[in-house]
Protein backbone atom coordinates (compact mmCIF):
# COMPACT_ATOMS: atom_id res chain seq x y z
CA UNK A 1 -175.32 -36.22 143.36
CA UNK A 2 -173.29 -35.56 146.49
CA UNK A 3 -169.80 -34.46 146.24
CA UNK A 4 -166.91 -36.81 146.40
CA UNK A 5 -164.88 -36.59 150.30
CA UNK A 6 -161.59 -35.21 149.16
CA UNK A 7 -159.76 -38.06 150.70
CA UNK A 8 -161.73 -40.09 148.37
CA UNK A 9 -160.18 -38.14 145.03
CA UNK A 10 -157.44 -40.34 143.33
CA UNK A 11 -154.22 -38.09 142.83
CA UNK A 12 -151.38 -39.79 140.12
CA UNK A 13 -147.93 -39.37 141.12
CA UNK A 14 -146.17 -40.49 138.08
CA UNK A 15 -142.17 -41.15 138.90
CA UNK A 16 -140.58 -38.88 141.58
CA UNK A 17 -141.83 -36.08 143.64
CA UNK A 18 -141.14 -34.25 146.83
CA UNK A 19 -141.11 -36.00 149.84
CA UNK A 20 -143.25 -33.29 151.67
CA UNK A 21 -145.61 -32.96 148.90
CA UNK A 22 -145.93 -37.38 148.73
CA UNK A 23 -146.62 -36.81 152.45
CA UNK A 24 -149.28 -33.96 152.36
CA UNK A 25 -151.31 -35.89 149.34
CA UNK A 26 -151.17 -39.37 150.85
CA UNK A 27 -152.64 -37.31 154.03
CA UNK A 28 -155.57 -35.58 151.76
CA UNK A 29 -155.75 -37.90 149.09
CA UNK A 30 -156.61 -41.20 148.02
CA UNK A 31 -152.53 -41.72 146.22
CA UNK A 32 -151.52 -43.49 144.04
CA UNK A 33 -147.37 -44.00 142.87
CA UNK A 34 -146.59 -45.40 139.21
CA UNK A 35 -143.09 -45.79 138.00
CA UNK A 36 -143.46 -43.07 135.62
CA UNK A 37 -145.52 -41.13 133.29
CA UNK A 38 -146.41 -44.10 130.97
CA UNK A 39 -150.02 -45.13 129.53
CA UNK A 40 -148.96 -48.63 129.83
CA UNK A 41 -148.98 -48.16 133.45
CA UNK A 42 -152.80 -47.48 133.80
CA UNK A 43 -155.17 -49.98 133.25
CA UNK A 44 -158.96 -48.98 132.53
CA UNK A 45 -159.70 -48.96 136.68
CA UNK A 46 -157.03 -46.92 137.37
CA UNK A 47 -157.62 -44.74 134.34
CA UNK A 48 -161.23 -43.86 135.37
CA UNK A 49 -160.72 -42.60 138.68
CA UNK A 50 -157.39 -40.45 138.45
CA UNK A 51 -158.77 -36.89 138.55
CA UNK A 52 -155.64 -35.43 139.66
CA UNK A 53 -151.75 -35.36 138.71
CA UNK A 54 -149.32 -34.45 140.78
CA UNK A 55 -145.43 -34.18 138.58
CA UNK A 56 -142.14 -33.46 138.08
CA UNK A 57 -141.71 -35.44 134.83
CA UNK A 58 -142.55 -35.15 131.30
CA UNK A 59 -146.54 -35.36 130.96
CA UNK A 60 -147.36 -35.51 127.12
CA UNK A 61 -150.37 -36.06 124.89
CA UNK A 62 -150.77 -39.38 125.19
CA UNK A 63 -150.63 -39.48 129.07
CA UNK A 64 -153.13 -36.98 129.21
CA UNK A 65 -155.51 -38.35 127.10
CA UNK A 66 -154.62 -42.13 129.25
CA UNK A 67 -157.00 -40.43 131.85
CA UNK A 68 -160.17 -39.37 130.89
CA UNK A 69 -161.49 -38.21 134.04
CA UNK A 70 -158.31 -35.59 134.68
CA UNK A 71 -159.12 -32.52 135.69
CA UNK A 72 -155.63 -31.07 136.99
CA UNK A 73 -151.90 -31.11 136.50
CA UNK A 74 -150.30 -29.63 139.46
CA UNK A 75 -146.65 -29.29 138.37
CA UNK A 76 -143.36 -29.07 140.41
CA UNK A 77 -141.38 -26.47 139.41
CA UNK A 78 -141.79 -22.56 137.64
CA UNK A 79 -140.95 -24.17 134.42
CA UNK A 80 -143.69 -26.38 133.08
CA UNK A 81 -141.91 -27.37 129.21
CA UNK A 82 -142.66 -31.21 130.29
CA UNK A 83 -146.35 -30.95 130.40
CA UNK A 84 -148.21 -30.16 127.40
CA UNK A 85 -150.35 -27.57 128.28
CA UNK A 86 -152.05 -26.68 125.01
CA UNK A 87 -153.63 -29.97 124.61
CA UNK A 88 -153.92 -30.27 128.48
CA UNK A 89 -156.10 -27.06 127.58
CA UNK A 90 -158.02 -28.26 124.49
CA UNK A 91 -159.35 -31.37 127.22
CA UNK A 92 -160.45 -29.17 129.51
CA UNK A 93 -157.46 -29.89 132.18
CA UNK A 94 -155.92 -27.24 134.79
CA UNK A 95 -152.45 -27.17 134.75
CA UNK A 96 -150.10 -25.35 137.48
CA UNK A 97 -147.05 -24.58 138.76
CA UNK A 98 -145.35 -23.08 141.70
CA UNK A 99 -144.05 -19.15 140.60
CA UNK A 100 -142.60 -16.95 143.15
CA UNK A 101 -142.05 -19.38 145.89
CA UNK A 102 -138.68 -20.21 144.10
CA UNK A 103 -137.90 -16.61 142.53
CA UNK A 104 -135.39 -15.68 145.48
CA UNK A 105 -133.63 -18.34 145.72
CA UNK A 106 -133.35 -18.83 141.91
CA UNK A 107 -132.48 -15.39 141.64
CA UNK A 108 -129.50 -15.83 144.81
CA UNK A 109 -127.99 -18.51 142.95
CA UNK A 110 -127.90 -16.90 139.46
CA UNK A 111 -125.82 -14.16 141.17
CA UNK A 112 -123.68 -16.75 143.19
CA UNK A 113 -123.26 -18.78 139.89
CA UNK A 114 -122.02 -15.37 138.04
CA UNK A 115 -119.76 -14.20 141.23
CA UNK A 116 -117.95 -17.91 140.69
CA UNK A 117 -117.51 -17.67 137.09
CA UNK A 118 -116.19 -14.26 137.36
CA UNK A 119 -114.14 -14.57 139.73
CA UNK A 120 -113.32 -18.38 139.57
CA UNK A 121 -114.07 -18.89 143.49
CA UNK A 122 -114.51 -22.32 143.34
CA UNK A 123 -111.34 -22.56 141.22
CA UNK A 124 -109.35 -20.86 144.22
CA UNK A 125 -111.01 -23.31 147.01
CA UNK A 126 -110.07 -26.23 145.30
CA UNK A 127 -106.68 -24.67 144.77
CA UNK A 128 -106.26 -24.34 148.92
CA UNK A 129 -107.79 -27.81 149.85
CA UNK A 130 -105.43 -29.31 147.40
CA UNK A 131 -102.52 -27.70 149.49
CA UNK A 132 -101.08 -25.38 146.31
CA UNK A 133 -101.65 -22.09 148.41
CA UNK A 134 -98.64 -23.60 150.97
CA UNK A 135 -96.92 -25.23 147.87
CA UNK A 136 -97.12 -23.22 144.97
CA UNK A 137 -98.49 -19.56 146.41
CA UNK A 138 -101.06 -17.41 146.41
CA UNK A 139 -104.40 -18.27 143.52
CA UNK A 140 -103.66 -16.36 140.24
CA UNK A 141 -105.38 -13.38 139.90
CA UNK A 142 -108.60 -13.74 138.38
CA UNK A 143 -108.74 -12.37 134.45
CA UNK A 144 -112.31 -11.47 134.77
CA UNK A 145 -114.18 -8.88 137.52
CA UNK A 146 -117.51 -7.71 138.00
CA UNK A 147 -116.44 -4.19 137.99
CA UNK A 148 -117.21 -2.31 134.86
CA UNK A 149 -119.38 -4.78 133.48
CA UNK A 150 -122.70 -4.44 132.03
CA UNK A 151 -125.33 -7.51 132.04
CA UNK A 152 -128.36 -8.51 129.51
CA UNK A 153 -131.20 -10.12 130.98
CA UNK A 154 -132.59 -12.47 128.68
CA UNK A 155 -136.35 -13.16 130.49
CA UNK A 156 -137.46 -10.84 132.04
CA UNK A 157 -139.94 -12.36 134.34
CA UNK A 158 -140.15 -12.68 138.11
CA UNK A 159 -136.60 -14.41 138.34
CA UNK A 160 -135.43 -11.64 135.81
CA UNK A 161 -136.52 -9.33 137.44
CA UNK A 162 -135.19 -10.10 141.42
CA UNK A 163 -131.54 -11.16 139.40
CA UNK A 164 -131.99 -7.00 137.87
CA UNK A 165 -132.44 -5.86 141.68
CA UNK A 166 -129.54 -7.35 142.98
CA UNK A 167 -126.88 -6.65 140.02
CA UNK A 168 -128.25 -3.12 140.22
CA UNK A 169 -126.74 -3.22 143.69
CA UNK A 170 -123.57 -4.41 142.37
CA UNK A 171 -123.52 -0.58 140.65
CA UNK A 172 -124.03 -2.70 137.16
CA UNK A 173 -126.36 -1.40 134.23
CA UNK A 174 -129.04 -4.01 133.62
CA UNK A 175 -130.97 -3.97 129.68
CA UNK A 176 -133.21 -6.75 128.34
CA UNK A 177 -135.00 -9.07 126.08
CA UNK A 178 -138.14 -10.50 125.67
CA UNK A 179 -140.90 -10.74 123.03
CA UNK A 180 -141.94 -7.15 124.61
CA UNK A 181 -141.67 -4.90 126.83
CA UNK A 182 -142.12 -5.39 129.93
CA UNK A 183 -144.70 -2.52 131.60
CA UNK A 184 -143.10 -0.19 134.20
CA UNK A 185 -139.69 -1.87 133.75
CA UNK A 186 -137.26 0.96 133.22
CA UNK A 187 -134.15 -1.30 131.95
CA UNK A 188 -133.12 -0.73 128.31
CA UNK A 189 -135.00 -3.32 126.06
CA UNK A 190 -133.67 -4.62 123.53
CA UNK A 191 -136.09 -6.71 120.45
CA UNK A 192 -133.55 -9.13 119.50
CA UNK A 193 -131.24 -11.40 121.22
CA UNK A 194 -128.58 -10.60 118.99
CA UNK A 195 -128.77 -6.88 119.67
CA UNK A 196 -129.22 -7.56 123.45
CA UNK A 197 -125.72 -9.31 123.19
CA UNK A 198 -123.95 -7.11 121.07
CA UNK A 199 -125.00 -4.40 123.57
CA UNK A 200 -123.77 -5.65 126.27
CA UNK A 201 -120.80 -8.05 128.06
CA UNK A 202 -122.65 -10.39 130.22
CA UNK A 203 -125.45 -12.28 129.56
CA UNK A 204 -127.80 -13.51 132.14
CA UNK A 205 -130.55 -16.62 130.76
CA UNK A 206 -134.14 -16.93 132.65
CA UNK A 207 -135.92 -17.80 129.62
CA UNK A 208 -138.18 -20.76 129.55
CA UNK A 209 -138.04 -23.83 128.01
CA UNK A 210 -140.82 -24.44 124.47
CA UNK A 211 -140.10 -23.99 120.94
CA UNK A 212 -139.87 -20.29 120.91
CA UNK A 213 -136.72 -20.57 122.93
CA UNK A 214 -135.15 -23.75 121.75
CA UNK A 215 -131.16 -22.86 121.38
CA UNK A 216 -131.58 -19.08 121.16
CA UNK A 217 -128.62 -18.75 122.46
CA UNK A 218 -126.37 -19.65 119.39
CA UNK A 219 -122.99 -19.10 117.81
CA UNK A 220 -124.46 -15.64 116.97
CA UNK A 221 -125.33 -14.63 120.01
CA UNK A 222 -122.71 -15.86 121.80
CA UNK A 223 -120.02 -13.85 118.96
CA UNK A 224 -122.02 -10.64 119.45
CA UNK A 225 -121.39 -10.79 122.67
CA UNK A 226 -117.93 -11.12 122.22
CA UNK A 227 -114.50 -12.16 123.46
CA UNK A 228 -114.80 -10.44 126.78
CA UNK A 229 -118.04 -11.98 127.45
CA UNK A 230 -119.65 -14.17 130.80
CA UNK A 231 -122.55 -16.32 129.51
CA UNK A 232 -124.91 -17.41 132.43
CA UNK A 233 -127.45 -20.17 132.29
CA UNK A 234 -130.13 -20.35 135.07
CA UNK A 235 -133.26 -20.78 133.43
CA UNK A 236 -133.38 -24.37 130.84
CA UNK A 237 -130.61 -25.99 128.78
CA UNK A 238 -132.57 -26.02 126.15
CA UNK A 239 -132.36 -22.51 125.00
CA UNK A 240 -128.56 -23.20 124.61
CA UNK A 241 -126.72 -24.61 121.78
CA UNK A 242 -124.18 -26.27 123.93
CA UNK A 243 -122.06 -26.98 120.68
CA UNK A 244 -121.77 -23.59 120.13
CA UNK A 245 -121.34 -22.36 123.27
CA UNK A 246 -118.43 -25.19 123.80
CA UNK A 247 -116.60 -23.96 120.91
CA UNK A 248 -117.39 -20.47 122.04
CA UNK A 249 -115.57 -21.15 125.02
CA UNK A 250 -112.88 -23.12 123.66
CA UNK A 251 -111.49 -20.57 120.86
CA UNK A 252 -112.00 -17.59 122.99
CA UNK A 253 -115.32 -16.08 121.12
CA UNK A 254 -116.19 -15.17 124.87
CA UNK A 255 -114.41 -15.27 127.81
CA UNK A 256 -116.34 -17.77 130.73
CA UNK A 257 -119.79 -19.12 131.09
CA UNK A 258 -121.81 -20.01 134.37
CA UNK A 259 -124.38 -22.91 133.46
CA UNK A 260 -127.16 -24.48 136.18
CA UNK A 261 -129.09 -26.24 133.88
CA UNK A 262 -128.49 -28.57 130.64
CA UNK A 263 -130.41 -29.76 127.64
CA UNK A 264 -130.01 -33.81 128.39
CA UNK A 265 -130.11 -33.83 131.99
CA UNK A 266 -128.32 -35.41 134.80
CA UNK A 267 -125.57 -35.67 131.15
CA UNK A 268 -123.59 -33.04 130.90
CA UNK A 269 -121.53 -33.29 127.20
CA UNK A 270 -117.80 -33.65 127.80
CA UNK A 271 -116.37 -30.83 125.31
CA UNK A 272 -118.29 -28.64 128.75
CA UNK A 273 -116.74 -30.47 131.51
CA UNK A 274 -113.41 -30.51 129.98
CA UNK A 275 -113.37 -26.59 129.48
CA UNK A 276 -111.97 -24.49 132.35
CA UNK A 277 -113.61 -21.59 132.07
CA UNK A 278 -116.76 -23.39 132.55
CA UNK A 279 -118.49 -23.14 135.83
CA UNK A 280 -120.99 -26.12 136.23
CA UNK A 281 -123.81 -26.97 138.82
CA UNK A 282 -125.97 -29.62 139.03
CA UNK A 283 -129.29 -28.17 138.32
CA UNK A 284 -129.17 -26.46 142.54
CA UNK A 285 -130.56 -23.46 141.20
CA UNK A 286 -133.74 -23.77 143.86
CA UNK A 287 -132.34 -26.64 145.69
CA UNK A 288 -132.83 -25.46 149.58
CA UNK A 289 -134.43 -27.36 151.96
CA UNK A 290 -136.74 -24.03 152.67
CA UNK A 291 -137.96 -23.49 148.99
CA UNK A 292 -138.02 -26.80 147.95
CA UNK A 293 -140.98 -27.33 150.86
CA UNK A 294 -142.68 -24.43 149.71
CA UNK A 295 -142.79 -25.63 146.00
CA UNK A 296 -144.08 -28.95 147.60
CA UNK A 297 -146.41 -27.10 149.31
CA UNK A 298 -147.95 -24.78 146.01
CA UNK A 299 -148.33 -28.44 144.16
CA UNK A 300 -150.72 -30.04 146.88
CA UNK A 301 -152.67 -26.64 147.74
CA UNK A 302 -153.16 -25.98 144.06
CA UNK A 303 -154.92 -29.48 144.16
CA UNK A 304 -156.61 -29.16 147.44
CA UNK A 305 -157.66 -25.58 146.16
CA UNK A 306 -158.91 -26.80 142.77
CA UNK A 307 -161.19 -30.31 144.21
CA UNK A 308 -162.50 -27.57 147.52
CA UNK A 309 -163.85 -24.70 145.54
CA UNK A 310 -162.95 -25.16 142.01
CA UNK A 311 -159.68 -22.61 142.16
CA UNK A 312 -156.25 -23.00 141.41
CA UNK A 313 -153.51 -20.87 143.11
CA UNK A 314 -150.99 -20.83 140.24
CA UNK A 315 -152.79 -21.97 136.77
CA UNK A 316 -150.16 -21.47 133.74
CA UNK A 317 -151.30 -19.17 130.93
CA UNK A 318 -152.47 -21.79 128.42
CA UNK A 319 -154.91 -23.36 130.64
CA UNK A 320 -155.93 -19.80 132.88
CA UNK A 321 -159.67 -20.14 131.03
CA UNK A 322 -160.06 -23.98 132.00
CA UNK A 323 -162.96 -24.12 134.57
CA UNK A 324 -164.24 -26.71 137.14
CA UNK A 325 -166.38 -29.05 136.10
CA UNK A 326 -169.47 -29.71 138.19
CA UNK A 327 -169.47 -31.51 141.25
């Protein structure tokens, strides 16, 4: 039987996605747009000849098993919580994502996002545009610094691992945790969270989203860390209890916290935004023109990779042993 034309391969984009990467699959592709990821959306046609996915949006169980003919999830984004890759797995679906094109910037903006909270820079801009440095003087002086401060890394992966290089330039001692060791990283591990914390007076989050994680970072681990502490939040909201850490920050169990990411996003909960010691971003954490591109990119080569020759770039652990099925 001769192999399908890649042009003739029907790709799913389910809700948003990149503008570059919409562009690149339309170009390759046969595309087709839906609202979002919903089975009510596909009708038996269109369920029969999607053998590709192409999201940045919760893909579950029931999606997957909507299309029976899938053979890839190509995933926008490092983090890949929304798609359910076990049962992706058990049907014999690829899933990826796009590591490593992301891990500098990520990493540039966890130290940016720790520099503001620490020293409250964006505190002292808004205190200049609102004419208070003519008015009322010069900022106050900052209660927190970098200097003397030593930082917990909890997840240490790639992202982990470029934040460690550039607070070790900073002269800071980095430790860590994850479920083990990493091998040839030289940083202090720690095996618990807890003891990670209580070791140390800033805490840096790159952990990933999934049930392991889900609000490890809780009232004990925020005490342990203690009154003197900077909490900061690059990786997902979801390993946070925001409760805690609200009340945390409120009563003085630790000092500031620096948070990119949320559990119910675009909502932030208002006990956050009304704190002041809370530095909060809108999720920016890879949000260049430059690296979004290249995660655009990673989605549509994984695709064009996986319908040429049967390869992925990027496959995610749970689905690494899924193969190709025969053309």
């Amino acid at each position: 039987m001769p192999r399908t034309p890649i042009h003739d391969i029907v790709v799913l984009v389910p809700g948003r996605l990149h503008g570059h990467a919409v562009k690149r699959l339309g170009e390759a592709f046969t595309l087709v747009a839906i609202d979002r990821a919903d089975p009510a959306l596909i009708d038996a046609d269109l369920a029969s000849r999607v053998r590709g996915l192409a999201s940045m949006t919760v893909v579950d169980r029931a999606f997957i098993d909507a299309l029976p003919n899938l053979e890839i999830i190509a995933n926008f984004g490092v983090g890949y919580d929304a798609v359910d890759a076990v049962h992706a797995a058990k049907k014999n679906v690829m899933v990826t994502n796009t590591p490593d094109v992301l891990t500098e910037e990520v990493a540039d903006t966890a130290i940016g996002l720790l520099l503001n909270t620490v020293r409250e820079l964006p505190k002292a801009e808004a205190w200049l545009r609102a004419g208070r440095w003519v008015k009322d003087g010069a900022y106050p002086l900052s209660r927190a610094t970098l200097r003397g401060r030593s930082v917990g890394i909890f997840g240490m992966g790639r992202i982990g691992l470029a934040i460690a290089r550039r607070l070790e330039a900073f002269g800071l001692p980095i430790s860590y945790h994850n479920r083990r060791p990493v091998e040839g990283v030289a940083y202090a591990y720690h095996d618990t969270l807890v003891g990670l914390a209580r070791s140390v007076d800033t805490l840096v989050s790159v952990a990933p989203g999934g049930a392991a994680t889900e609000r490890a970072v809780n009232a004990e681990v925020l005490s342990a860390l203690g009154p003197q502490g900077v909490f900061v939040n690059i990786g997902r909201g979801s390993t946070v209890d925001q409760t805690a850490l609200a009340t945390a920050l409120r009563e003085g169990a630790i000092m500031a916290a620096g948070l990119d990411v949320f559990e119910d996003e675009p909502r932030v909960p208002d006990d956050l935004l009304a704190l002041e010691n809370a530095c909060l971003l809108p999720h920016v954490g890879s949000a260049s023109v430059h690296t979004r591109q290249a995660m655009a990119d990673l989605v549509v080569d994984n695709l064009l990779g996986w319908f040429a020759d049967g390869k992925a770039l990027t496959p995610v652990g749970e689905t690494a042993s899924v193969v190709a099925r025969p053309r």
